[in-house]
Structure formats: structure tokens, C-alpha cells
C-alpha atoms as a PDB file:
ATOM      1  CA  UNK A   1       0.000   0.000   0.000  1.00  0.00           C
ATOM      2  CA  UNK A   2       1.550   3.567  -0.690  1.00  0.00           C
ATOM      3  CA  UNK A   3       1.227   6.615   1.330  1.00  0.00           C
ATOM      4  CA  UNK A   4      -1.168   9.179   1.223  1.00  0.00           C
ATOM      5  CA  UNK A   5      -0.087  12.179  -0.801  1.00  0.00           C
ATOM      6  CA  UNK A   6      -0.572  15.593   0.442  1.00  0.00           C
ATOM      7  CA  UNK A   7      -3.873  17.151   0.122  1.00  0.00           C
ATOM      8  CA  UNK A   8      -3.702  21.035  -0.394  1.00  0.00           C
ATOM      9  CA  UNK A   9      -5.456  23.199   2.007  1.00  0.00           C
ATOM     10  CA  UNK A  10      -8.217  24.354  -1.021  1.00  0.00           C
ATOM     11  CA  UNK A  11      -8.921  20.692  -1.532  1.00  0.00           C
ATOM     12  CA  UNK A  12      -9.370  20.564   2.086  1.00  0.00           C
ATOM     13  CA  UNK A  13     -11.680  23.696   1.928  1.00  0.00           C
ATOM     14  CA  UNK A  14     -13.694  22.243  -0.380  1.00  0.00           C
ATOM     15  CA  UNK A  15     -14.442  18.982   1.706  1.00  0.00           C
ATOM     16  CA  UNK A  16     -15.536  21.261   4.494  1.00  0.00           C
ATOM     17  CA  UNK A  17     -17.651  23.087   2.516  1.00  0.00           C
ATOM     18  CA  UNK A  18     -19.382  19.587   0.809  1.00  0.00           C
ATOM     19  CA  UNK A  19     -20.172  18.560   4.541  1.00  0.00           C
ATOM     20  CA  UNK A  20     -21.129  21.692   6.236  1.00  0.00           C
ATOM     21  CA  UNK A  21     -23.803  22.420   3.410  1.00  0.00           C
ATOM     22  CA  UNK A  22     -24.832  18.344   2.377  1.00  0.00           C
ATOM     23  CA  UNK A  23     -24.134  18.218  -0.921  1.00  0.00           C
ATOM     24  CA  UNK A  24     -22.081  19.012  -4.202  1.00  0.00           C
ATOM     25  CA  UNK A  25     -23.624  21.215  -5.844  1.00  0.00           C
ATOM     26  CA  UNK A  26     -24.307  23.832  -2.393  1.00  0.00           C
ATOM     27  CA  UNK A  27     -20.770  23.449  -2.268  1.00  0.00           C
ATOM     28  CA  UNK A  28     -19.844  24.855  -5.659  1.00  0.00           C
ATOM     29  CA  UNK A  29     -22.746  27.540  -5.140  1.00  0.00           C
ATOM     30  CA  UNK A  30     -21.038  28.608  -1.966  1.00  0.00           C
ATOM     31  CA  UNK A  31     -17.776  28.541  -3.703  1.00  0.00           C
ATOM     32  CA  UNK A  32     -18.588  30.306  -6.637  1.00  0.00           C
ATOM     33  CA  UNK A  33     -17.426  27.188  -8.737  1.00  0.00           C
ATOM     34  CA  UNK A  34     -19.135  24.541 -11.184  1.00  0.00           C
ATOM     35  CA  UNK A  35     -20.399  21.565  -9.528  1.00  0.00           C
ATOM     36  CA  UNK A  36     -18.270  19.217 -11.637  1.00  0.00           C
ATOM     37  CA  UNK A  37     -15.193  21.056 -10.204  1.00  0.00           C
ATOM     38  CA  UNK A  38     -16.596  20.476  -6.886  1.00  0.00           C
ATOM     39  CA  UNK A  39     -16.871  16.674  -7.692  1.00  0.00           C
ATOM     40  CA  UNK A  40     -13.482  16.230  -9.502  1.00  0.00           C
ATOM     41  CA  UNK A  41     -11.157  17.835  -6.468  1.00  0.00           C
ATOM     42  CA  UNK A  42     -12.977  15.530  -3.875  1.00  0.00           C
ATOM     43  CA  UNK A  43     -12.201  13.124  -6.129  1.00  0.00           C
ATOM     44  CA  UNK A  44      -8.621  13.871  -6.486  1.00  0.00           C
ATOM     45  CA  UNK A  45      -8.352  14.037  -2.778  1.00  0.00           C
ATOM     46  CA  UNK A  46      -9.893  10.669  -2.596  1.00  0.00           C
ATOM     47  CA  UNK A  47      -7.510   9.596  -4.634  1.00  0.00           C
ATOM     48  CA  UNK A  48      -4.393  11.774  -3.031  1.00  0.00           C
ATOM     49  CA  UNK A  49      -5.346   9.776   0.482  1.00  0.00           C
ATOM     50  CA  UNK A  50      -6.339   6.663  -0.827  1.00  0.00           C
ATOM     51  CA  UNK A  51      -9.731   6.294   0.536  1.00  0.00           C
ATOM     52  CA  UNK A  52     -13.120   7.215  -0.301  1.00  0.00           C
ATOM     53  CA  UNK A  53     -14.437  10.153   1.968  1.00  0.00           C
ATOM     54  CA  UNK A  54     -18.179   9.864   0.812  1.00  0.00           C
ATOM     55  CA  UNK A  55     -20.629   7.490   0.359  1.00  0.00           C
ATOM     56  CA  UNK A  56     -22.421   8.381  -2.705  1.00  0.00           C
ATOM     57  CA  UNK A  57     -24.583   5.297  -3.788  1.00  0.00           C
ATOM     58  CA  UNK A  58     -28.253   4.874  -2.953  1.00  0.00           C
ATOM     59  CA  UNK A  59     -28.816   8.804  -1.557  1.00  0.00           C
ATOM     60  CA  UNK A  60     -29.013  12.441  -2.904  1.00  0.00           C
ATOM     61  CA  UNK A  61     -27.180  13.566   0.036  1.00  0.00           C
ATOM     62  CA  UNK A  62     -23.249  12.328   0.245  1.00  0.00           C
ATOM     63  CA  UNK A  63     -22.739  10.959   3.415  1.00  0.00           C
ATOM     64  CA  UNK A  64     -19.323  10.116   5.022  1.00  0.00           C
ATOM     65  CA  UNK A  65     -17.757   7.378   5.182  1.00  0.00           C
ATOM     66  CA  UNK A  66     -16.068   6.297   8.482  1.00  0.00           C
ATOM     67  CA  UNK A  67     -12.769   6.803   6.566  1.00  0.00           C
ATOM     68  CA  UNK A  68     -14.687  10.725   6.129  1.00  0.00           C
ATOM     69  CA  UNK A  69     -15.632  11.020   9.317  1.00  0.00           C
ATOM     70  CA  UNK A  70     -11.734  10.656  10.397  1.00  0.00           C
ATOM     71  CA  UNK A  71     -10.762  13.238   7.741  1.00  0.00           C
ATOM     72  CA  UNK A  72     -12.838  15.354   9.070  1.00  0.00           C
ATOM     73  CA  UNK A  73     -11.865  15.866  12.191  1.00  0.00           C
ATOM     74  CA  UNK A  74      -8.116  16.240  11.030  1.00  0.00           C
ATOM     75  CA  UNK A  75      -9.281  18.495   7.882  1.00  0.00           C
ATOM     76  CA  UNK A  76     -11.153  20.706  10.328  1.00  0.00           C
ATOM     77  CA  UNK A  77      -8.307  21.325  12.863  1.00  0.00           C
ATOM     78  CA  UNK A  78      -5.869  21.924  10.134  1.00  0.00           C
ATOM     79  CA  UNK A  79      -8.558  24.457   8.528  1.00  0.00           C
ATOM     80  CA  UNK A  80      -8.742  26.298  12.248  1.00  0.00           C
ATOM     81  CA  UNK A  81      -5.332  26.363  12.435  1.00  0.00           C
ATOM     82  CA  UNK A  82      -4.885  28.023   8.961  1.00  0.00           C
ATOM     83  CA  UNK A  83      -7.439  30.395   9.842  1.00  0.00           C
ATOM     84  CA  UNK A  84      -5.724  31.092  13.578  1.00  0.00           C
ATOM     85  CA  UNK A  85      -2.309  31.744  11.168  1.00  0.00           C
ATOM     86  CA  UNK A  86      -4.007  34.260   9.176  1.00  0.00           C
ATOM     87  CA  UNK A  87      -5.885  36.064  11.614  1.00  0.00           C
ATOM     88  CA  UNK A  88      -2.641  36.668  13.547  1.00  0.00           C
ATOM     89  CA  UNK A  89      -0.569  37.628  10.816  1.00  0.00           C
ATOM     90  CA  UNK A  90      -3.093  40.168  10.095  1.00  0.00           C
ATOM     91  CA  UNK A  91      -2.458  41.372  13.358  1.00  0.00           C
ATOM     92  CA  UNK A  92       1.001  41.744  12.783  1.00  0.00           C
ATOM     93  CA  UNK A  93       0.680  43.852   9.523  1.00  0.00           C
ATOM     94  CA  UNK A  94      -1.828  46.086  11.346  1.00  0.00           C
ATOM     95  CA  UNK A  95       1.262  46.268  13.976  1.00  0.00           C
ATOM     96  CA  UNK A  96      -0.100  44.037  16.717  1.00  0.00           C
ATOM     97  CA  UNK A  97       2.118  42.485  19.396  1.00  0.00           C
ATOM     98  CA  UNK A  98       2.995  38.535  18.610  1.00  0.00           C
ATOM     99  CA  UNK A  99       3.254  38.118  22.625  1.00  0.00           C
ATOM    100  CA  UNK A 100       3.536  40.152  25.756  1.00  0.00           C
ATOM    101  CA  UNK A 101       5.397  39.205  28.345  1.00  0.00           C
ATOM    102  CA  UNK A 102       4.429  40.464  31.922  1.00  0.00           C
ATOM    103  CA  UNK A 103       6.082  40.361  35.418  1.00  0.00           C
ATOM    104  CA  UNK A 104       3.941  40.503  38.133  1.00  0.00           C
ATOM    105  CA  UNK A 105       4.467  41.891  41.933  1.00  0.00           C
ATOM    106  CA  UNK A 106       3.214  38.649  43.507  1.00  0.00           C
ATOM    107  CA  UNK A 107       1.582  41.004  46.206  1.00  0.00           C
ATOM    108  CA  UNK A 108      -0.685  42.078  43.233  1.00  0.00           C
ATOM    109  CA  UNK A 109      -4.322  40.474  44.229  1.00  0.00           C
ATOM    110  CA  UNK A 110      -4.811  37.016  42.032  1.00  0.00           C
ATOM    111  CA  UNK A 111      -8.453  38.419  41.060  1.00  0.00           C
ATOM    112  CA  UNK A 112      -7.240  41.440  39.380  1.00  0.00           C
ATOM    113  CA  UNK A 113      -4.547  39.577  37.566  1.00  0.00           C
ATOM    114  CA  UNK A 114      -7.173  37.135  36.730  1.00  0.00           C
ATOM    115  CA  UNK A 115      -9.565  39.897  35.171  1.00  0.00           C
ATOM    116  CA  UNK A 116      -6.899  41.801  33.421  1.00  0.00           C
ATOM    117  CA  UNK A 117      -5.748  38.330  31.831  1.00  0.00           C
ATOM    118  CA  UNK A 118      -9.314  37.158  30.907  1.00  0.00           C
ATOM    119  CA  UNK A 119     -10.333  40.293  29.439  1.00  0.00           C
ATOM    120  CA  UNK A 120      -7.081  40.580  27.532  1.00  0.00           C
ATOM    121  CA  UNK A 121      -7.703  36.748  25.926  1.00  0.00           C
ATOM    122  CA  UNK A 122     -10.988  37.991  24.868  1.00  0.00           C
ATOM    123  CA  UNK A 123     -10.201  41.189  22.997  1.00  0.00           C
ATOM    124  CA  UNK A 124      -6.643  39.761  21.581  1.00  0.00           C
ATOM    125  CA  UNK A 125      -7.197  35.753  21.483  1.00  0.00           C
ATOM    126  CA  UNK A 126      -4.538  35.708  18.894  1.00  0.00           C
ATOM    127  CA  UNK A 127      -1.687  37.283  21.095  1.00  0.00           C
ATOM    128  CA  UNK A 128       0.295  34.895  23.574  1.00  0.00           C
ATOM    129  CA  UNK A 129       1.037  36.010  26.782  1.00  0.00           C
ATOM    130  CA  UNK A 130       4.029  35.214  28.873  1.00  0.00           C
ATOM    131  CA  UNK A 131       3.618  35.862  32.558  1.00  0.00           C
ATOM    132  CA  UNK A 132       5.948  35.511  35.649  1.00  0.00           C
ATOM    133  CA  UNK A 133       5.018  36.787  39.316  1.00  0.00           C
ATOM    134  CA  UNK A 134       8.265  38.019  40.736  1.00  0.00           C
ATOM    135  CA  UNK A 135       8.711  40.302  44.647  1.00  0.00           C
ATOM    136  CA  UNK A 136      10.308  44.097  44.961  1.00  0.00           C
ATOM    137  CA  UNK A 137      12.800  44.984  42.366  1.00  0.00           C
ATOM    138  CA  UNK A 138      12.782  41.911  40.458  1.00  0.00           C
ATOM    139  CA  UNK A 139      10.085  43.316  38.625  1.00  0.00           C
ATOM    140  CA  UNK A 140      12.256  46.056  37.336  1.00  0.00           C
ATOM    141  CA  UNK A 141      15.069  44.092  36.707  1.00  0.00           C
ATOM    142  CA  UNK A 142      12.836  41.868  34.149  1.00  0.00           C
ATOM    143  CA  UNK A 143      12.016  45.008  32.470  1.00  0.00           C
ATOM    144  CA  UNK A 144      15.524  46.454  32.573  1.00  0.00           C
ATOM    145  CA  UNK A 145      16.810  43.101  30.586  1.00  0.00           C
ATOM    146  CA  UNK A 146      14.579  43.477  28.217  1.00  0.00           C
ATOM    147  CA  UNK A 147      13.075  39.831  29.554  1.00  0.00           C
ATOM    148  CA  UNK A 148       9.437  41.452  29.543  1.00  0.00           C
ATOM    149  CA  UNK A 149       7.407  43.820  28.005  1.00  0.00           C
ATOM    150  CA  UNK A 150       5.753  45.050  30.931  1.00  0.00           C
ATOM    151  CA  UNK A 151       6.422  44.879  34.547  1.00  0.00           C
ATOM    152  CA  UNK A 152       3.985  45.660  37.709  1.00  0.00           C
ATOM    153  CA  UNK A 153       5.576  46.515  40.518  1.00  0.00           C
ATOM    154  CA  UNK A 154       6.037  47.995  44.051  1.00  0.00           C
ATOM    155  CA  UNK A 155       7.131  50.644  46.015  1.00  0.00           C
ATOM    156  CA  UNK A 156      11.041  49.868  45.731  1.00  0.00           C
ATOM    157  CA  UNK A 157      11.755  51.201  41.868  1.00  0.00           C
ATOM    158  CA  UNK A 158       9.741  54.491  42.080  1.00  0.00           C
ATOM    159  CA  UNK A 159      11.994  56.271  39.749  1.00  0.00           C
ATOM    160  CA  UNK A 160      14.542  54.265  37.811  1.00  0.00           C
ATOM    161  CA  UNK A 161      15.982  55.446  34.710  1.00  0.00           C
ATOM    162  CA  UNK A 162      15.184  54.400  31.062  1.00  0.00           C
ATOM    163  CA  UNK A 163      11.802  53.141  32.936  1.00  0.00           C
ATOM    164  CA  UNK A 164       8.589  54.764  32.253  1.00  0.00           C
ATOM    165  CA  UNK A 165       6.181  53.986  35.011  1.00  0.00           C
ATOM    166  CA  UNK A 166       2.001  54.707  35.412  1.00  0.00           C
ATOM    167  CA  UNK A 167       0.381  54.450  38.530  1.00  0.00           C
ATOM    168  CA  UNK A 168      -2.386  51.607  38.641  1.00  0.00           C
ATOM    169  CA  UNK A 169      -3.337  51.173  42.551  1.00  0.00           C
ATOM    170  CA  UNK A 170      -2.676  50.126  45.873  1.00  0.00           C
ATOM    171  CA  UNK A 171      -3.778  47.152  48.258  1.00  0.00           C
ATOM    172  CA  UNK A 172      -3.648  47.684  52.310  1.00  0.00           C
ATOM    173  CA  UNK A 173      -0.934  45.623  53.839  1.00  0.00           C
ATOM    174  CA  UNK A 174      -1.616  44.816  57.025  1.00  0.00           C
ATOM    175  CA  UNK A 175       0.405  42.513  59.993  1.00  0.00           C
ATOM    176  CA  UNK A 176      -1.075  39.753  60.829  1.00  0.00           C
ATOM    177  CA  UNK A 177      -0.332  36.407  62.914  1.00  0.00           C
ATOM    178  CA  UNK A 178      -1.820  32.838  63.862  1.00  0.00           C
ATOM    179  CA  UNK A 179      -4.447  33.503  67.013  1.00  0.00           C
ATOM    180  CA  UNK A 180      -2.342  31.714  68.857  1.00  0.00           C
ATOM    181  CA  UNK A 181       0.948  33.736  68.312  1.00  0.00           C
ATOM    182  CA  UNK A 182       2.140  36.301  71.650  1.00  0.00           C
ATOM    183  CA  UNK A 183       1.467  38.980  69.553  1.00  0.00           C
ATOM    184  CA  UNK A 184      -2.221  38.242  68.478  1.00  0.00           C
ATOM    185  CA  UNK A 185      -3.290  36.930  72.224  1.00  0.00           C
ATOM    186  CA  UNK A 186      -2.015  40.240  73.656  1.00  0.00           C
ATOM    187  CA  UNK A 187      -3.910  42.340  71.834  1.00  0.00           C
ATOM    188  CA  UNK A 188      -2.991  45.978  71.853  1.00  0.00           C
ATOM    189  CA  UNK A 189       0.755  45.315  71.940  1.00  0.00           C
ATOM    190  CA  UNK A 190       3.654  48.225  72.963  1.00  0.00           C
ATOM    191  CA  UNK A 191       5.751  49.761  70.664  1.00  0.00           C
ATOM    192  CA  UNK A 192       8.547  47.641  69.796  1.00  0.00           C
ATOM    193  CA  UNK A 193       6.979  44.665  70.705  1.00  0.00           C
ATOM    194  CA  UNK A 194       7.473  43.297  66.990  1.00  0.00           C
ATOM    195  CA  UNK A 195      10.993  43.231  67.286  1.00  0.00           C
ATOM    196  CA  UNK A 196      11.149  40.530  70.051  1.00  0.00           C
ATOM    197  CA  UNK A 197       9.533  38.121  67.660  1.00  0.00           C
ATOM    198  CA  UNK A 198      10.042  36.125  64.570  1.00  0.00           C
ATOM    199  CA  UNK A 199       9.195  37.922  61.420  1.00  0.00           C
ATOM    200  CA  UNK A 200       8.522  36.551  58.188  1.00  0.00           C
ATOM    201  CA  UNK A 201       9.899  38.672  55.594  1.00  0.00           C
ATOM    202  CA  UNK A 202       9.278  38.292  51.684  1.00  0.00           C
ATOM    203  CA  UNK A 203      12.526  38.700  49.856  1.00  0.00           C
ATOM    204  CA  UNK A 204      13.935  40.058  46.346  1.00  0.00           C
ATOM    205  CA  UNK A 205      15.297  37.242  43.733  1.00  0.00           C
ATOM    206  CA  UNK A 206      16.808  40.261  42.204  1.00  0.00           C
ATOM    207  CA  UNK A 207      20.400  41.989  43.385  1.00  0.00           C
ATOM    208  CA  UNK A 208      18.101  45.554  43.100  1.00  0.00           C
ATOM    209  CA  UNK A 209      16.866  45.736  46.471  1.00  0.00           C
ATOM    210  CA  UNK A 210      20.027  43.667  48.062  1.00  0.00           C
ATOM    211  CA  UNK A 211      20.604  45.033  51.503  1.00  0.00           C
ATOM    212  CA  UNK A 212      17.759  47.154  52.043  1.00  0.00           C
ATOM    213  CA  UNK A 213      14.568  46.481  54.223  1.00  0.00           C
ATOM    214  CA  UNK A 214      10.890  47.663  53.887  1.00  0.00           C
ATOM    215  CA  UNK A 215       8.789  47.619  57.110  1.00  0.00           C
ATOM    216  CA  UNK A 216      11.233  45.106  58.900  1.00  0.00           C
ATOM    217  CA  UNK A 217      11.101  45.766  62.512  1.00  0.00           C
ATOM    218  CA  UNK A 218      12.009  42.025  63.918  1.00  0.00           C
ATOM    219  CA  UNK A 219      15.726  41.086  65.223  1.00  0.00           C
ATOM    220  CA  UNK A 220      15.023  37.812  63.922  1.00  0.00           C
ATOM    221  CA  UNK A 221      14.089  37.375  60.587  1.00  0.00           C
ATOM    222  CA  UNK A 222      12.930  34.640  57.823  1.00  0.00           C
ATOM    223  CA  UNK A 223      13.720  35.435  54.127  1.00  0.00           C
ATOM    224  CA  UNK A 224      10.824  34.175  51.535  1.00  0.00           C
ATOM    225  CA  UNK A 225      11.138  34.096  48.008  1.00  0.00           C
ATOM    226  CA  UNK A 226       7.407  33.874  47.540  1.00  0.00           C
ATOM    227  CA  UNK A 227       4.256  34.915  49.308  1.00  0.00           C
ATOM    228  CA  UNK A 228       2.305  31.820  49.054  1.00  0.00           C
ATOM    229  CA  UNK A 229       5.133  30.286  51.826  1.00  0.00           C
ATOM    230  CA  UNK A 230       4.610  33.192  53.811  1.00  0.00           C
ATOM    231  CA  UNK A 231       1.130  32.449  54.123  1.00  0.00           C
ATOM    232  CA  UNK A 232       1.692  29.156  54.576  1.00  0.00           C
ATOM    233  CA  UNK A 233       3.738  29.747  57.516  1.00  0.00           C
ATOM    234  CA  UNK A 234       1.711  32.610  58.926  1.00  0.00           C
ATOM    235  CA  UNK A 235      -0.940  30.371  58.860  1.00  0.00           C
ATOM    236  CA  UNK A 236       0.963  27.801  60.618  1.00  0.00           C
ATOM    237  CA  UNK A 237       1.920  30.098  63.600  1.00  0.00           C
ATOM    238  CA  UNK A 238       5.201  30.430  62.646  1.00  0.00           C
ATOM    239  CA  UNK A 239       5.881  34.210  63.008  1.00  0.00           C
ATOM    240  CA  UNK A 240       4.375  36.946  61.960  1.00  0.00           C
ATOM    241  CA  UNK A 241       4.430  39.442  58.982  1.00  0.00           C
ATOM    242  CA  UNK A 242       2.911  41.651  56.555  1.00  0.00           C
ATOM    243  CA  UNK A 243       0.448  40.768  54.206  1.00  0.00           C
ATOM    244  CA  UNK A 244      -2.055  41.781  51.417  1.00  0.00           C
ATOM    245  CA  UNK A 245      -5.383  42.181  53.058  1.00  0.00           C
ATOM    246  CA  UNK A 246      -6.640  40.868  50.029  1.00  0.00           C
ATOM    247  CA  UNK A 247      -5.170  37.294  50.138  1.00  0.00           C
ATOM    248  CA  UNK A 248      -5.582  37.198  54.272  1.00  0.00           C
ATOM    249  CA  UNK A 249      -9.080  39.081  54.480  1.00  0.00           C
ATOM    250  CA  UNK A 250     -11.230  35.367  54.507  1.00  0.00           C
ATOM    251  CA  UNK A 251      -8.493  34.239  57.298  1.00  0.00           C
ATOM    252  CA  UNK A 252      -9.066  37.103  59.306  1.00  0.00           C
ATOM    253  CA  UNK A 253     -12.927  37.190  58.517  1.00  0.00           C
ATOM    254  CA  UNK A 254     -12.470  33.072  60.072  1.00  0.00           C
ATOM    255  CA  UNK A 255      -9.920  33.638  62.627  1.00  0.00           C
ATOM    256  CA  UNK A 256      -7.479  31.889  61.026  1.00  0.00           C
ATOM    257  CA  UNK A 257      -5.065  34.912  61.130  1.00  0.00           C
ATOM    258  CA  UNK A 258      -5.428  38.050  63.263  1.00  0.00           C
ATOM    259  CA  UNK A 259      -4.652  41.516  62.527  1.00  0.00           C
ATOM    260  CA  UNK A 260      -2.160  42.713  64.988  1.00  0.00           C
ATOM    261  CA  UNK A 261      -2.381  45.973  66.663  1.00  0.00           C
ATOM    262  CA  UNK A 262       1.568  47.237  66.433  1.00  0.00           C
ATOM    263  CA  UNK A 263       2.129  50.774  67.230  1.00  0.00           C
ATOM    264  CA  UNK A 264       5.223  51.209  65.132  1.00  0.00           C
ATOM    265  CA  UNK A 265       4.339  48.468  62.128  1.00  0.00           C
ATOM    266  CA  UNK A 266       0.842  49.163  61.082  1.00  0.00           C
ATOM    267  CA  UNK A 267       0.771  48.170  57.407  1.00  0.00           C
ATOM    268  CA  UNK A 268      -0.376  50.861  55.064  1.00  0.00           C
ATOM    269  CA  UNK A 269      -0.851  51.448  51.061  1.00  0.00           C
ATOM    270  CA  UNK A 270       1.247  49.164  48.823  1.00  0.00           C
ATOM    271  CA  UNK A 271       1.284  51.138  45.671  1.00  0.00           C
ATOM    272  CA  UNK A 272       1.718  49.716  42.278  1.00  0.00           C
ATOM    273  CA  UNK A 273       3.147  50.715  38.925  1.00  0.00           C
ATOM    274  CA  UNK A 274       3.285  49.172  35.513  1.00  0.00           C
ATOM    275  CA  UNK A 275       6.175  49.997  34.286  1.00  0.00           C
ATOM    276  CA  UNK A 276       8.521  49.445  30.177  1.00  0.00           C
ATOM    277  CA  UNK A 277      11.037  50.566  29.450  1.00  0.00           C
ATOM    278  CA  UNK A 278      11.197  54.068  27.139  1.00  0.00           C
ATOM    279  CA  UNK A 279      13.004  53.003  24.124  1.00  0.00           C
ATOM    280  CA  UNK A 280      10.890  50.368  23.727  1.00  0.00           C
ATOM    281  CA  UNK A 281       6.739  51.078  24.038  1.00  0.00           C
ATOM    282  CA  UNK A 282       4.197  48.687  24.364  1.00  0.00           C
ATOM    283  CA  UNK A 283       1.893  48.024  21.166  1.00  0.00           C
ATOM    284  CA  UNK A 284      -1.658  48.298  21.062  1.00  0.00           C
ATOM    285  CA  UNK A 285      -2.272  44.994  22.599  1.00  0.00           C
ATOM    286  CA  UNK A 286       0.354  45.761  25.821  1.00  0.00           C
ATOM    287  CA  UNK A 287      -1.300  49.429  26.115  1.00  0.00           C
ATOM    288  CA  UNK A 288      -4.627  47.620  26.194  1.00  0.00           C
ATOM    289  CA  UNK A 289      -3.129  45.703  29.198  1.00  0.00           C
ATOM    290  CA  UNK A 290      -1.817  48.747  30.855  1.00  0.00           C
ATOM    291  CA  UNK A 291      -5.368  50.596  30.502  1.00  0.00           C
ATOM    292  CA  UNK A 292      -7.645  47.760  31.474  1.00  0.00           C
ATOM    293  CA  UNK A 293      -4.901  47.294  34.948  1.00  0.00           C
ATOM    294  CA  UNK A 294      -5.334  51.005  35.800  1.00  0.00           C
ATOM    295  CA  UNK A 295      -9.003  51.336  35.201  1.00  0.00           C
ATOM    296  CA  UNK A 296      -9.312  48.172  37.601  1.00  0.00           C
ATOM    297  CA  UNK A 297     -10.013  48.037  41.672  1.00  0.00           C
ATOM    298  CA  UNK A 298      -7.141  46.471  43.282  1.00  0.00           C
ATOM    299  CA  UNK A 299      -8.717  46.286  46.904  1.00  0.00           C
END
């Protein structure tokens, strides 16, 4: 037996068309073609794969074979991912992005990120998106390498040059602990009472912000690359820290974490930016991003 040959993508077309209308001749209507046309490429592409695609004896209406029904399937993907091809080089000559590539501050609440993202998918399903949630200056540094087009960061890189930055937001931070922690039983606690506990600090993967401290008050001190472990542990009674009220609100709603009354750590605004770099603007897709972030809620 010898191999199929290679069917082109207007014989394939023309199969589609045969099926999705029932028959031949609403086919070459459709197609603006003569029905014997119609007839002679399916019959060439019968003949390309070695297999009959329709069963044409005792019926008006040409009805698949199984051997069809298989070709179907495989014609329609390949027809979807023609028409996927063209749509997004469209894009392209119009000047649309191919991808965006975003860095997130992982203190950045996972609905808004969530929104933004399903939103985007919706108005630009032909642009990919590469996303990475990264804490402080790491952010910047992504942008600075060129490794995204967009970064959304914190308060650390207010002003860095070569950067251009727009102001999207803030989200409360706020200290919290397990109920069971010294800090949360106490209650109203004295200034400095922070610094004779445990505190669980989230750290840069960056060298930007190497060396320097934001609302660290505790002698003793755990380093986290990511948030999710600091929750984890906060949870867990193991020290106590500043989080997102966003991501701890439900624990504190349960009593699963408490807010902790500290005189000289009380939280405050975490302020966001999204942030490119100057020589090198976003297109309309990554402005889209930028407009739908800033028009968003964060809290």
C-alpha cells in the first residue's frame, strides 16, 4: 500500500464546505465554482489519500464514510489552524504584538490579575502572553533586561531610569499572625513589641533591592522568596508578617489569622506601577493591558 499524498489546504476547503452544506452542488454555489469542479477535487483528494471520503450510492445527500468522518476531524483542525495563522498575521501587519510578556508583583491580588488576563484573551485571542510573578525589584530588573514587556511593581523602583512607570493602585498591607501567636493573644501590643519576635519577611530574587529592608522591625528574621510560603507559615503560627489584606481578608474574617495591633508596624498602602522601558513602548495589545490594569479596583 503507498502513502497518502498531500492534500492542499483548497482541496481541504472544499471537503468542508461539501459537509457543512450536504451536498455538491451547495458546495460549488457557496464557492462560486461549477459543480463538476466540486466533484473532480474531492475526487482527487480521494484519490491523493487513498480512501473514499463519501458514500455516494443509494442517496441524494453524500454521506461520510467512516474513513470521512476521520478526515474530518483532522481536515477541520488543520482548517482552524490556517485560519488562527491568518488572523494573527493580520495582526502583525496592522502592527499588533505577537506576545507580551508580563512580570507581576506577587503582592498584586490574584483576582485582578485574573480579570486583566481574561479580558485581555478575549479582545486579543490571537496574542500569547508570557507571565511571571516576581517580589520588589525583580520586577524592574525583568524590564531592565529586556526579559518582559511590561512589569507591575512595588514601592522599591519608584523612579529608575530608562523606565517609564504609570500608577495603577494600591492594596492595604496589614500585619497579621496565627491567634495563637504572643502577639495576636495580647492584643494591643507596645511599641517595639514586633521586634522581640520572629518575622517573616518576603525577599527580592533580584540583586536591586540587596541590603535594604521595607517595614522590617524584627531582630530575627525569615527570608521568603514567595508569598504563598509566607502564608503558609503565617498560617501555621510560625511568626508573623505583613500581608495583602486581600489574600488574608477570609483568614481574618475566620480567625485563622489576626490583625495585629503594632504601634510602630501598622501596614499601610502598597502602591503599584506598571512599568517598560522608554526606548521600547508597548503596542496596542500591551497598552490595552496597561489601561484595562489602571481602570481596575485592586482592593
Amino acid at each position: 500500500m503507498s502513502d497518502p499524498g498531500t492534500p492542499t489546504f483548497d482541496q481541504l476547503q472544499v471537503f468542508l464546505t461539501v459537509v457543512d452544506v450536504g451536498s455538491f452542488a451547495g458546495a460549488a454555489r457557496k464557492l462560486g465554482r461549477a459543480t463538476s469542479v466540486i466533484s473532480y477535487t474531492i475526487s482527487n483528494l480521494e484519490a491523493q489519500l487513498g480512501v473514499s471520503l463519501f458514500d455516494r450510492d443509494g442517496t441524494r445527500k453524500p454521506q461520510l464514510t467512516p474513513a470521512g468522518r476521520t478526515v474530518l476531524l483532522e481536515a477541520r483542525t488543520i482548517s482552524q489552524g490556517i485560519s488562527g495563522l491568518r488572523a494573527k498575521v493580520k495582526r502583525l501587519q496592522q502592527g499588533l504584538e505577537a506576545e507580551v510578556s508580563l512580570a507581576v508583583d506577587m503582592i498584586l491580588p490574584e483576582a485582578s490579575v485574573v480579570d486583566a488576563l481574561k479580558a485581555f484573551h478575549a479582545e486579543f485571542p490571537t496574542v500569547s502572553i508570557r507571565l511571571r510573578f516576581e517580589a520588589l525589584g525583580a520586577v524592574t530588573q525583568l524590564v531592565l533586561d529586556r526579559a518582559v514587556t511590561l512589569g507591575i511593581s512595588g514601592p522599591p523602583d519608584t523612579a529608575v531610569d530608562g523606565v517609564e512607570r504609570i500608577g495603577i493602585g494600591s492594596v492595604p498591607l496589614v500585619p497579621v499572625a496565627a491567634p495563637d501567636h504572643p502577639l495576636a493573644r495580647r492584643g494591643q501590643n507596645a511599641p517595639g513589641a514586633g521586634r522581640d519576635h520572629l518575622q517573616l519577611v518576603l525577599t527580592d530574587r533580584s540583586t536591586r533591592t540587596l541590603g535594604l529592608d521595607w517595614a522590617v522591625v524584627g531582630t530575627r528574621t525569615w527570608r521568603l522568596a514567595d508569598l504563598t510560603s509566607k502564608h503558609l507559615l503565617l498560617r501555621q503560627g510560625i511568626g508573623w508578617g505583613n500581608m495583602p489584606l486581600p489574600r488574608v481578608r477570609e483568614d481574618i474574617e475566620s480567625g485563622r489569622l489576626v490583625q495585629l495591633d503594632l504601634p510602630d508596624c501598622k501596614g499601610g498602602p502598597y502602591r503599584f506601577d506598571i512599568s517598560y522601558r522608554t526606548d521600547t513602548p508597548p503596542g496596542p495589545a500591551g497598552s490595552w493591558l496597561i489601561s484595562r490594569f489602571a481602570s481596575q479596583p485592586l482592593g
